[in-house]
C-alpha atoms as a PDB file:
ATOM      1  CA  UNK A   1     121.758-171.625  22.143  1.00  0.00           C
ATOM      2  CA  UNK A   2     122.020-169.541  18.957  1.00  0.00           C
ATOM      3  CA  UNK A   3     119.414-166.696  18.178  1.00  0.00           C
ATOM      4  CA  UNK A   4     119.247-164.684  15.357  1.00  0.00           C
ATOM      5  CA  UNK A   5     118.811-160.555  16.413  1.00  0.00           C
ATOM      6  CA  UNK A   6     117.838-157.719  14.037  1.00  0.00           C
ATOM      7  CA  UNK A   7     119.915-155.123  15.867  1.00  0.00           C
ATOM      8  CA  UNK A   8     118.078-152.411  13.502  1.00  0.00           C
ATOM      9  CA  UNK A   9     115.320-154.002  13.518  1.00  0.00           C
ATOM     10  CA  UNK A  10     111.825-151.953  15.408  1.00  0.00           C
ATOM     11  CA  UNK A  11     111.371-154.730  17.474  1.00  0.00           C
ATOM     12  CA  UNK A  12     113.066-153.854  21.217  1.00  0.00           C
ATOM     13  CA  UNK A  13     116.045-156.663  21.577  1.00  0.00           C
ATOM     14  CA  UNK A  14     114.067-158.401  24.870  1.00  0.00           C
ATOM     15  CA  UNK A  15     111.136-159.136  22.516  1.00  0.00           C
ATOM     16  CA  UNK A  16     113.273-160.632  19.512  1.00  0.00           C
ATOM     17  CA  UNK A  17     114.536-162.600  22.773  1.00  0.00           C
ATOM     18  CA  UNK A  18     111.246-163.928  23.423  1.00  0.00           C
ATOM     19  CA  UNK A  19     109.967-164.534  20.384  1.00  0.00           C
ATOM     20  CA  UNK A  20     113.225-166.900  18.978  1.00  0.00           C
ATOM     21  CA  UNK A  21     113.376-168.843  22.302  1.00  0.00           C
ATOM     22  CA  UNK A  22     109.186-169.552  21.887  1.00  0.00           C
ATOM     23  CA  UNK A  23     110.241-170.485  17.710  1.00  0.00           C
ATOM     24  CA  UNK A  24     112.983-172.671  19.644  1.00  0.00           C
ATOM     25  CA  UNK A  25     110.933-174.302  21.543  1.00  0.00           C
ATOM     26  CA  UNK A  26     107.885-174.915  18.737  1.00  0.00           C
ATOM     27  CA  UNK A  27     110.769-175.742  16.175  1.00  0.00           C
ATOM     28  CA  UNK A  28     111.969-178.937  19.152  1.00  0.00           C
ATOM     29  CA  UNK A  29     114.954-176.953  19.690  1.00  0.00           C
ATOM     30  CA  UNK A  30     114.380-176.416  22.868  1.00  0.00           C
ATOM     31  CA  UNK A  31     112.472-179.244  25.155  1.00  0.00           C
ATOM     32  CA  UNK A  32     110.452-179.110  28.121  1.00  0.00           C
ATOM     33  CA  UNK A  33     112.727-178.690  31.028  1.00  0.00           C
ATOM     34  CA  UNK A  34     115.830-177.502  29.127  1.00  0.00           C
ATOM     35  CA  UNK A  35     117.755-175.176  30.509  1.00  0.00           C
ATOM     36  CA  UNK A  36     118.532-171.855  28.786  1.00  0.00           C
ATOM     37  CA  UNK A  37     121.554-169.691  29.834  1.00  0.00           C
ATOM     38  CA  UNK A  38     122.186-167.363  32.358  1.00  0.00           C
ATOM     39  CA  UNK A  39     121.058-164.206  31.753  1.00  0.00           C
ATOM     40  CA  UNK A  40     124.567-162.553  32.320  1.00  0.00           C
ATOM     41  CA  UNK A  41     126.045-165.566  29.730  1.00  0.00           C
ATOM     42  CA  UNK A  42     123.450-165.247  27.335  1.00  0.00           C
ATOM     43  CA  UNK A  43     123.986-160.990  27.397  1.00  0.00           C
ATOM     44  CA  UNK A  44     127.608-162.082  26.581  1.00  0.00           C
ATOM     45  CA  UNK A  45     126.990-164.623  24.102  1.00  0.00           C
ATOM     46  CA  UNK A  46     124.615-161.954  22.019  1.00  0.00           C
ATOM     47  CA  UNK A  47     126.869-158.697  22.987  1.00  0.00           C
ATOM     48  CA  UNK A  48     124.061-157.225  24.469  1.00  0.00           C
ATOM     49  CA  UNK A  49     123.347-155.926  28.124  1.00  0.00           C
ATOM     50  CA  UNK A  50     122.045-158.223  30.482  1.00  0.00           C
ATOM     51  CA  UNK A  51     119.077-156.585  31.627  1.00  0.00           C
ATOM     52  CA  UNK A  52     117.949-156.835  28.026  1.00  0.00           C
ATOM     53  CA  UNK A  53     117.704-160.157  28.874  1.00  0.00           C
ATOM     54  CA  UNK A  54     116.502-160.568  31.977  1.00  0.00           C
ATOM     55  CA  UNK A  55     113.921-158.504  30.681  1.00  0.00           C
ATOM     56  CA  UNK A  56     113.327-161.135  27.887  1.00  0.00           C
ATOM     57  CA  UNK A  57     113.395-163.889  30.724  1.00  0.00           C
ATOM     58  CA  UNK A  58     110.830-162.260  32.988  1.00  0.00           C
ATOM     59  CA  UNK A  59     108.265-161.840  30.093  1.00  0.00           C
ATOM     60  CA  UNK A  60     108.754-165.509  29.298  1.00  0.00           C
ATOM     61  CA  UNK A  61     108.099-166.136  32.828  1.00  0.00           C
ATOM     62  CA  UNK A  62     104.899-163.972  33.327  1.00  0.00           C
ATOM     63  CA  UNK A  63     103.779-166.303  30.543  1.00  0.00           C
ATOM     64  CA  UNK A  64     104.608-169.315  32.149  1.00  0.00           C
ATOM     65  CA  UNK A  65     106.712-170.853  28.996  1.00  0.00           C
ATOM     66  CA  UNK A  66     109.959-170.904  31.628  1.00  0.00           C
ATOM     67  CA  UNK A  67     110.601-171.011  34.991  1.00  0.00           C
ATOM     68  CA  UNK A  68     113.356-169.054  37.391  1.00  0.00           C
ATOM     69  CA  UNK A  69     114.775-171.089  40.139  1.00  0.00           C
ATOM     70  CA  UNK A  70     118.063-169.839  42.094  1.00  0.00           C
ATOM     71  CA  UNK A  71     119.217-173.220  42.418  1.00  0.00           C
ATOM     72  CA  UNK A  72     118.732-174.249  38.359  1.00  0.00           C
ATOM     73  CA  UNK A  73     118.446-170.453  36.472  1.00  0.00           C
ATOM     74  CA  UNK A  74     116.022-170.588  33.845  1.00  0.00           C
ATOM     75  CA  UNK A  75     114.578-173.871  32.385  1.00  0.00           C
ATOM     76  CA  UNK A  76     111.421-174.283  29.758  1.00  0.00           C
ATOM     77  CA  UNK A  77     108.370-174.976  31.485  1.00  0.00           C
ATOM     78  CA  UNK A  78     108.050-178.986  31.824  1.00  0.00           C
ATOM     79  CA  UNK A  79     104.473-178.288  30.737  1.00  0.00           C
ATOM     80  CA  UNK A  80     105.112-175.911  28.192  1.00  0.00           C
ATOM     81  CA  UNK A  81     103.649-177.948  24.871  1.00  0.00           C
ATOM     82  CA  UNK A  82     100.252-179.011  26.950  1.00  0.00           C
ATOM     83  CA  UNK A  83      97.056-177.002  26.977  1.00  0.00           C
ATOM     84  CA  UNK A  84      97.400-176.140  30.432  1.00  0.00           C
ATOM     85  CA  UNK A  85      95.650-173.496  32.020  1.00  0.00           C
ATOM     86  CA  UNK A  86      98.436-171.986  33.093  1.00  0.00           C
ATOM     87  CA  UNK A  87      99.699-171.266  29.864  1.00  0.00           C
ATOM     88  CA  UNK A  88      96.660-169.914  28.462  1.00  0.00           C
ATOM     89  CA  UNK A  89      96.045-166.982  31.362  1.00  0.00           C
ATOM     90  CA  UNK A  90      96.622-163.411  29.915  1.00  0.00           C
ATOM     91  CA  UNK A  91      97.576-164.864  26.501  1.00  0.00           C
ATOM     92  CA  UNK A  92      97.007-162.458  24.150  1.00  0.00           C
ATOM     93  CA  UNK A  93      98.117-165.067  20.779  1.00  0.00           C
ATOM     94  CA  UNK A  94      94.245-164.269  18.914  1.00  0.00           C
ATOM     95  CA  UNK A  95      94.958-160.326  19.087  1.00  0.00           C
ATOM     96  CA  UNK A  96      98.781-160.327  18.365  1.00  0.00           C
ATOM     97  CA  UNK A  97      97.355-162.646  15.223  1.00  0.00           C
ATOM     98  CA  UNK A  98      94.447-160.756  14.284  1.00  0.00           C
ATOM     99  CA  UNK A  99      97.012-157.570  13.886  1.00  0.00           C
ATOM    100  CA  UNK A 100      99.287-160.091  11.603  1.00  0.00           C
ATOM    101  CA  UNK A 101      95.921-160.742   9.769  1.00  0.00           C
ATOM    102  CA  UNK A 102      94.979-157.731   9.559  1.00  0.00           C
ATOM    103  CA  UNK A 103      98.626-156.258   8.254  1.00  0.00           C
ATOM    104  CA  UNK A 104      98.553-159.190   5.426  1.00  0.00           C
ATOM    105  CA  UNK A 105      95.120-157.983   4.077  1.00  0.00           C
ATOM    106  CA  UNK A 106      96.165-154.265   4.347  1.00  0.00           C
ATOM    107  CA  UNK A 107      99.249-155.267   2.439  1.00  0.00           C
ATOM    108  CA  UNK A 108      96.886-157.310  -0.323  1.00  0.00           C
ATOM    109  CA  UNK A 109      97.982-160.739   0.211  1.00  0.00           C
ATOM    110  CA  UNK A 110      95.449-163.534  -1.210  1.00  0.00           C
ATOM    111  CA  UNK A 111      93.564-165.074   1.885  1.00  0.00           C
ATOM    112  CA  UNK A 112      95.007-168.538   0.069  1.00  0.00           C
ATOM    113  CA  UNK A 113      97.811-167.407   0.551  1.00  0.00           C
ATOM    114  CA  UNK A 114      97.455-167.132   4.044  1.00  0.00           C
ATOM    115  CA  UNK A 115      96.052-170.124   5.338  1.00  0.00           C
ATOM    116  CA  UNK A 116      98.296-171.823   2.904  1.00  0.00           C
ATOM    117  CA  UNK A 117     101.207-170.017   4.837  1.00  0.00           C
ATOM    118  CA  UNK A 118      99.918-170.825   8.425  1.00  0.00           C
ATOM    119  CA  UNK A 119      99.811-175.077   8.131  1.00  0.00           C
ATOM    120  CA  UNK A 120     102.848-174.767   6.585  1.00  0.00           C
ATOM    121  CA  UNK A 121     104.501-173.448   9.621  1.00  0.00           C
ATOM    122  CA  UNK A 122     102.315-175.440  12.266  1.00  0.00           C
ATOM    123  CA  UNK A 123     103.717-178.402  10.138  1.00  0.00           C
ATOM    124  CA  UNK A 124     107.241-177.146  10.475  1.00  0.00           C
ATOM    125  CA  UNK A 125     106.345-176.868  14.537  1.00  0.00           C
ATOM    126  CA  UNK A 126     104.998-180.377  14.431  1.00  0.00           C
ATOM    127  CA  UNK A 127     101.818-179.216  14.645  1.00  0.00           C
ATOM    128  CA  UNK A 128     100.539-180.847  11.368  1.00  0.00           C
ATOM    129  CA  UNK A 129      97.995-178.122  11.237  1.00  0.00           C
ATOM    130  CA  UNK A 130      96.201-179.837  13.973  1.00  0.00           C
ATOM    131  CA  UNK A 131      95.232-178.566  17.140  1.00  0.00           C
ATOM    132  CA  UNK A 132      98.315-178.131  19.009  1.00  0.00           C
ATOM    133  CA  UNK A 133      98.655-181.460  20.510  1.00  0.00           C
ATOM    134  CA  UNK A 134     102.129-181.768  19.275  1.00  0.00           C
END
């Protein structure tokens, strides 16, 4: 699996981790049940240390978008594109988007703009700018 890092970027490493494998798996990159690489492969694959990544692995799995087994390492949740309570405890998606929001209008960008912006992505995701039923 390829990710893209901003190694300058403000952003700690394990949560440009986390956010590229959740864009993976939105994008169909990466399907239910997939497995993703060890953590002490993927460390070596990105030059990075692996507890960087295991760090990135356990917030994904506090989430529930993967799960840990000894026997099969890391795999995408089998449930992870269906509205599942499971994936919706301790979300915190509507205040990590309000601060996006709010950053946009702080920075002057047309509300058109915005929306126009937002179904363009959930398209690219599948989503069609429906209700995440993709």
């Amino acid at each position: 699996m390829q990710l893209l890092l901003d190694l300058d970027s403000e952003v700690p490493i394990y949560q440009q981790i986390r956010d590229r494998v959740v864009e993976a798996i939105a994008d169909g990159a990466l399907k239910p049940g997939e497995s993703l690489p060890s953590t002490r492969q993927f460390a070596v694959d990105l030059a990075i240390n692996f507890h960087t990544v295991n760090k990135a692995y356990d917030l994904l799995r506090r989430e529930g978008i993967i799960r840990i087994n000894r026997k099969s390492g890391a795999v995408v949740h089998p449930d992870v594109r269906m509205a599942t309570a499971e994936l919706r405890v301790g979300v915190d998606w509507e205040q990590r988007l309000r601060t996006l929001l709010a950053e946009a209008v702080v920075r002057g960008i047309p509300d058109e703009e915005i929306v126009t912006y937002v179904r363009t992505t959930l398209k690219g995701f599948g989503l069609g700018g429906g209700a995440g039923n993709g």
